[in-house]
Protein backbone atom coordinates (compact mmCIF):
# COMPACT_ATOMS: atom_id res chain seq x y z
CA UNK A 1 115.37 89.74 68.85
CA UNK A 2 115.18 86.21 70.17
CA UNK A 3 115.17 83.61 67.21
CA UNK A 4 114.58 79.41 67.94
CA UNK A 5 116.33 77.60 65.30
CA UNK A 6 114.53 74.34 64.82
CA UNK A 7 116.23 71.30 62.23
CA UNK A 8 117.76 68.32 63.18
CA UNK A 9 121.20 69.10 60.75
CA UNK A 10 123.65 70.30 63.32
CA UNK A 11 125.08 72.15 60.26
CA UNK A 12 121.99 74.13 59.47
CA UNK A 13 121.69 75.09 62.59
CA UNK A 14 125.11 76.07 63.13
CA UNK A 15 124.76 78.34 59.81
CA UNK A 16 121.68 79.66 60.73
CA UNK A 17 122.74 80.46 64.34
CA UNK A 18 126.11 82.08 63.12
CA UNK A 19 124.10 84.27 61.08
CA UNK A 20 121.11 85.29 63.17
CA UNK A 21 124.24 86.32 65.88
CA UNK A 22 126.29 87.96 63.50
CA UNK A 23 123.06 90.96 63.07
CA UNK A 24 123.00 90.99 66.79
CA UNK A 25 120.31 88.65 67.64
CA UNK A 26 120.13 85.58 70.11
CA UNK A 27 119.77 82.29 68.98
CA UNK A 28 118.35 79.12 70.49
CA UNK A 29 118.20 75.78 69.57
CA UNK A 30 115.71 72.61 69.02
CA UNK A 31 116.75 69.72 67.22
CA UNK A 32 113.12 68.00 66.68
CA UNK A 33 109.62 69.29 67.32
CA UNK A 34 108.97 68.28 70.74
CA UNK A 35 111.79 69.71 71.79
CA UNK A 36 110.75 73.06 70.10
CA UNK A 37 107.03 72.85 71.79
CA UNK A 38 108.46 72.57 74.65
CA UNK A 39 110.71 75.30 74.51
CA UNK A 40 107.77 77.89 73.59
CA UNK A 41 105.65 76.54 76.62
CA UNK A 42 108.52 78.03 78.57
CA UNK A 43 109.89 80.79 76.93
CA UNK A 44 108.66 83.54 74.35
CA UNK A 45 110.50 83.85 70.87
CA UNK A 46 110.46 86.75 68.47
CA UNK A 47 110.58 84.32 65.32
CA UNK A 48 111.17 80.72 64.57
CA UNK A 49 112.68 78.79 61.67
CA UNK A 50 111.53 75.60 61.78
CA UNK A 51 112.35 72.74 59.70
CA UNK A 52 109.32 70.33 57.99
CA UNK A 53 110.87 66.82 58.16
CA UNK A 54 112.25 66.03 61.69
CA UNK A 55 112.24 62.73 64.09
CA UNK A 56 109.61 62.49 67.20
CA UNK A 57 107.28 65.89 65.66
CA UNK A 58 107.45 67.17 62.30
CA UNK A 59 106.99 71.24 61.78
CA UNK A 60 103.77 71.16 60.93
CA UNK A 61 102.68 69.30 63.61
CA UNK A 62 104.94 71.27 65.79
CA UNK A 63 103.58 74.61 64.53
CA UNK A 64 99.71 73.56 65.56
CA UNK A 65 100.98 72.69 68.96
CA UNK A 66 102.66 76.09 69.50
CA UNK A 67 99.90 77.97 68.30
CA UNK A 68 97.75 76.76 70.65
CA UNK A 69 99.16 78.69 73.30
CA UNK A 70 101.68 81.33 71.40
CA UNK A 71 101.04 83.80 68.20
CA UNK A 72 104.59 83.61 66.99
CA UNK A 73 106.21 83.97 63.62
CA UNK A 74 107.03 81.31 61.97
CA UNK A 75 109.33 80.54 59.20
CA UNK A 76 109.21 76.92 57.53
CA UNK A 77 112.20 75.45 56.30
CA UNK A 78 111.82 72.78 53.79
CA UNK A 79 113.82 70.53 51.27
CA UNK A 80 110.08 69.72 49.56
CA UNK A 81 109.15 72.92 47.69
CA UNK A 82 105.64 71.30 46.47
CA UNK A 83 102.91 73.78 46.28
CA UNK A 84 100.58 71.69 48.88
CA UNK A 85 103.29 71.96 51.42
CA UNK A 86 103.34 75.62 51.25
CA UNK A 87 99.38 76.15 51.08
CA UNK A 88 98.99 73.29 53.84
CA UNK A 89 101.61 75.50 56.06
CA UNK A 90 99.73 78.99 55.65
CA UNK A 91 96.62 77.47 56.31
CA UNK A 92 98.10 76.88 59.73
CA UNK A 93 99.63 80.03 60.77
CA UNK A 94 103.19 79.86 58.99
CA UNK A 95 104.24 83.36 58.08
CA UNK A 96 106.57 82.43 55.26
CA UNK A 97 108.28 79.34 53.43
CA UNK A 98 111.78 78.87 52.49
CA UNK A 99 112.85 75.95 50.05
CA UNK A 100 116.48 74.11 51.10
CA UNK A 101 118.84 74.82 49.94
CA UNK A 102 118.66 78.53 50.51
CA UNK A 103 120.81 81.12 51.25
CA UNK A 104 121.48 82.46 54.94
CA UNK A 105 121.27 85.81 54.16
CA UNK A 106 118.01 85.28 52.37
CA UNK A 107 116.36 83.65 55.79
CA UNK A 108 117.92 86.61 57.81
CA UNK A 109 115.40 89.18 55.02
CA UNK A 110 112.83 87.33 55.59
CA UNK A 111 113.11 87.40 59.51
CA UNK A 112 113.54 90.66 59.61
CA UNK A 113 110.57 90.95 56.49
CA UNK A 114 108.06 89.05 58.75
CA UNK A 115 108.75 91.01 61.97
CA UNK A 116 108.55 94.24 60.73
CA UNK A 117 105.34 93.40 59.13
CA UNK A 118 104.15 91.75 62.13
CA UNK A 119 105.13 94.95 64.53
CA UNK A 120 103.82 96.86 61.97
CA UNK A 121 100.16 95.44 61.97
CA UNK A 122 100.36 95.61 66.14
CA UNK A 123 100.98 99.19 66.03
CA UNK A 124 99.64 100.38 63.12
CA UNK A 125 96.22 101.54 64.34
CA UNK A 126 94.71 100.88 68.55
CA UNK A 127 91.31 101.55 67.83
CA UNK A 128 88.24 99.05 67.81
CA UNK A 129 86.42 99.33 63.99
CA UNK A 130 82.80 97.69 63.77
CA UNK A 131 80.89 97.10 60.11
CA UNK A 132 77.44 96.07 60.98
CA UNK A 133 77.71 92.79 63.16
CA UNK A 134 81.45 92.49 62.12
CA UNK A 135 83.94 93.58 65.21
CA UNK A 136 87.89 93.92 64.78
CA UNK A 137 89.96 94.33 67.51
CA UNK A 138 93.41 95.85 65.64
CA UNK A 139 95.25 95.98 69.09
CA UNK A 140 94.15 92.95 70.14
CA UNK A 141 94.09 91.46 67.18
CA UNK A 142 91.16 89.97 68.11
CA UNK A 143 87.83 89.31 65.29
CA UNK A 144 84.29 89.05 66.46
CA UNK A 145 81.18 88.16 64.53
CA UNK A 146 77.64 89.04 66.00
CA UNK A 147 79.73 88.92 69.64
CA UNK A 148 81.41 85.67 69.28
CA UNK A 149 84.90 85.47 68.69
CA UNK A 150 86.26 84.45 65.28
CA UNK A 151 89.54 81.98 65.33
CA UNK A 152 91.23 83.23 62.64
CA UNK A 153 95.13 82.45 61.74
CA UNK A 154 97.65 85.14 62.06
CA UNK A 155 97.62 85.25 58.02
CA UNK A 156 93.95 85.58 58.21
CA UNK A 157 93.82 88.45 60.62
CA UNK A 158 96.61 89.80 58.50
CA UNK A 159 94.70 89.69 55.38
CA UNK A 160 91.26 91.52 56.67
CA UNK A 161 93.48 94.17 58.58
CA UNK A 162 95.08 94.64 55.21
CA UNK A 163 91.54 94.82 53.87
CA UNK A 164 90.53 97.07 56.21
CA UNK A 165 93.23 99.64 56.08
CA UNK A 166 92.70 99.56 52.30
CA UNK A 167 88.96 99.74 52.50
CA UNK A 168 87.40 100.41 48.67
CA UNK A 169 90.44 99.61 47.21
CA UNK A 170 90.59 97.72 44.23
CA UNK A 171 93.55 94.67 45.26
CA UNK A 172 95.14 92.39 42.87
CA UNK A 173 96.47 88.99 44.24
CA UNK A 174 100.16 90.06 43.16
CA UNK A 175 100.17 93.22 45.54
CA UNK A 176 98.06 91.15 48.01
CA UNK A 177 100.94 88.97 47.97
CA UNK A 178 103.57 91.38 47.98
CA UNK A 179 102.40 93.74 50.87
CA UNK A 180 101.03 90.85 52.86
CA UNK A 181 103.35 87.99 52.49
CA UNK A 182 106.27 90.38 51.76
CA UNK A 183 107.46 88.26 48.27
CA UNK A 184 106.66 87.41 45.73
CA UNK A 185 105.35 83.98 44.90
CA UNK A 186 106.00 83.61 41.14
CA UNK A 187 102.25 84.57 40.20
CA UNK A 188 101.15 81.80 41.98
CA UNK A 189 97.78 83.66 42.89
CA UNK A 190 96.06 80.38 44.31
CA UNK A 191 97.69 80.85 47.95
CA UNK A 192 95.85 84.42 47.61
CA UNK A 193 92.55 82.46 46.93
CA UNK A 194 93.21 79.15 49.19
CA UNK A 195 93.13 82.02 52.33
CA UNK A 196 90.01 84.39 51.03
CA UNK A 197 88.11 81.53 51.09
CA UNK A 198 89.21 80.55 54.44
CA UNK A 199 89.28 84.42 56.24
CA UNK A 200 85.43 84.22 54.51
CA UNK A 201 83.91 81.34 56.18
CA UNK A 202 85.62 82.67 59.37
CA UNK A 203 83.53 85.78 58.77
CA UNK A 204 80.23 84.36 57.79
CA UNK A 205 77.48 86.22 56.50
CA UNK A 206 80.37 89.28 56.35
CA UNK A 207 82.02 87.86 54.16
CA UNK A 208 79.86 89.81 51.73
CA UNK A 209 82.42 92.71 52.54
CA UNK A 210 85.04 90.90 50.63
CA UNK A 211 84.27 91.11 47.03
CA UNK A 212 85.82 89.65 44.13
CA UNK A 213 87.06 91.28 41.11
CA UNK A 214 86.94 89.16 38.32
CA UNK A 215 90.10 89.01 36.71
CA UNK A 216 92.16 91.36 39.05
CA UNK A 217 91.38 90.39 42.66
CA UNK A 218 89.36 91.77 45.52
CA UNK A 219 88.20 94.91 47.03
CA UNK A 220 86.88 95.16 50.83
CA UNK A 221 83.62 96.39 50.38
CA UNK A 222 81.15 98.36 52.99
């Protein structure tokens, strides 16, 4: 597994990279965002930790960049553990957020949380499924509404494959968190929300397939 380590700490790097070695993995490393962008235009990464505050590019702004071309993991790492940081970061394609100062060991679960889950939504299922006007391409990973494509995050697609492969379910935010994001987030059940509302207007008039459960959570309706 090839991991980019991006923070401008030499330190946290050199943790982080002693680490991700030590289970057999390759490390690289960025010390500011551009630096990381530019990295990912050339080469392909399994995962990335990447810091929030850095000189040149911050994470965020790095992450956008990188997604524009590349649908890879991404782990923030962050001394600011504010609740709008965290929802701001999902809402761009970050797969999970760890608050500094952490453990190493920690980050190295939740690498290897995030790519299992990720390599287990790839392979879990090849076919093409179609509700009414509402296409989803599970190997492709790929969303169409009435024949034009959706741009959904990876959480997003995430989230309605979950749906999907629990179709008529009955879903509370905790296990939505759990199964999808992997931890728990303290029963804070607004990240759940922040992204139904976002993987709905992405779906438009399907989003009527998504129904809400008041007081427990949602169910993926047909």
């Amino acid at each position: 597994m090839k991991v980019l380590i991006v923070d401008d700490e030499d330190m946290i790097r050199n943790v982080l990279k002693e680490y991700v070695e030590f289970e057999g993995n390759e490390a690289f490393e960025a010390t500011d965002g551009m630096e990381a962008v530019r990295m990912c235009r050339d080469n392909d990464y399994d995962v990335i930790l990447m810091d929030v505050m850095m000189p040149k590019l911050d994470g965020f702004s790095a992450v956008k960049e990188i997604k524009k071309t590349k649908d890879i993991p991404v782990i923030m790492l962050s001394a600011r553990g504010e609740e709008y940081d965290k929802l701001f970061g999902f809402e761009i394609g970050v797969d999970d957020y760890v608050t500094k100062p952490f453990s190493p060991k920690e980050v190295m679960a939740r690498i290897n949380a995030v790519t299992k889950r990720r390599s287990a939504a790839e392979n879990a299922n090849t076919d093409v499924v179609t509700f009414e006007g509402l296409t989803v391409d599970m190997a492709g990973r790929n969303v169409y509404v009435d024949g034009e494509k959706a741009e959904l995050t990876p959480k997003e697609y995430e989230i309605l494959f979950y749906f999907i492969k629990n179709k008529g379910i009955a879903l509370t935010r905790e296990k939505l968190l759990y199964d999808v994001w992997g931890f728990d987030f303290y029963g804070d059940d607004r990240t759940v929300d922040t992204h139904i509302k976002m993987l709905r207007a992405n779906l438009k008039q399907y989003r009527k397939f998504i129904v809400t459960l008041r007081g427990l959570g949602y169910k993926f309706e047909v």
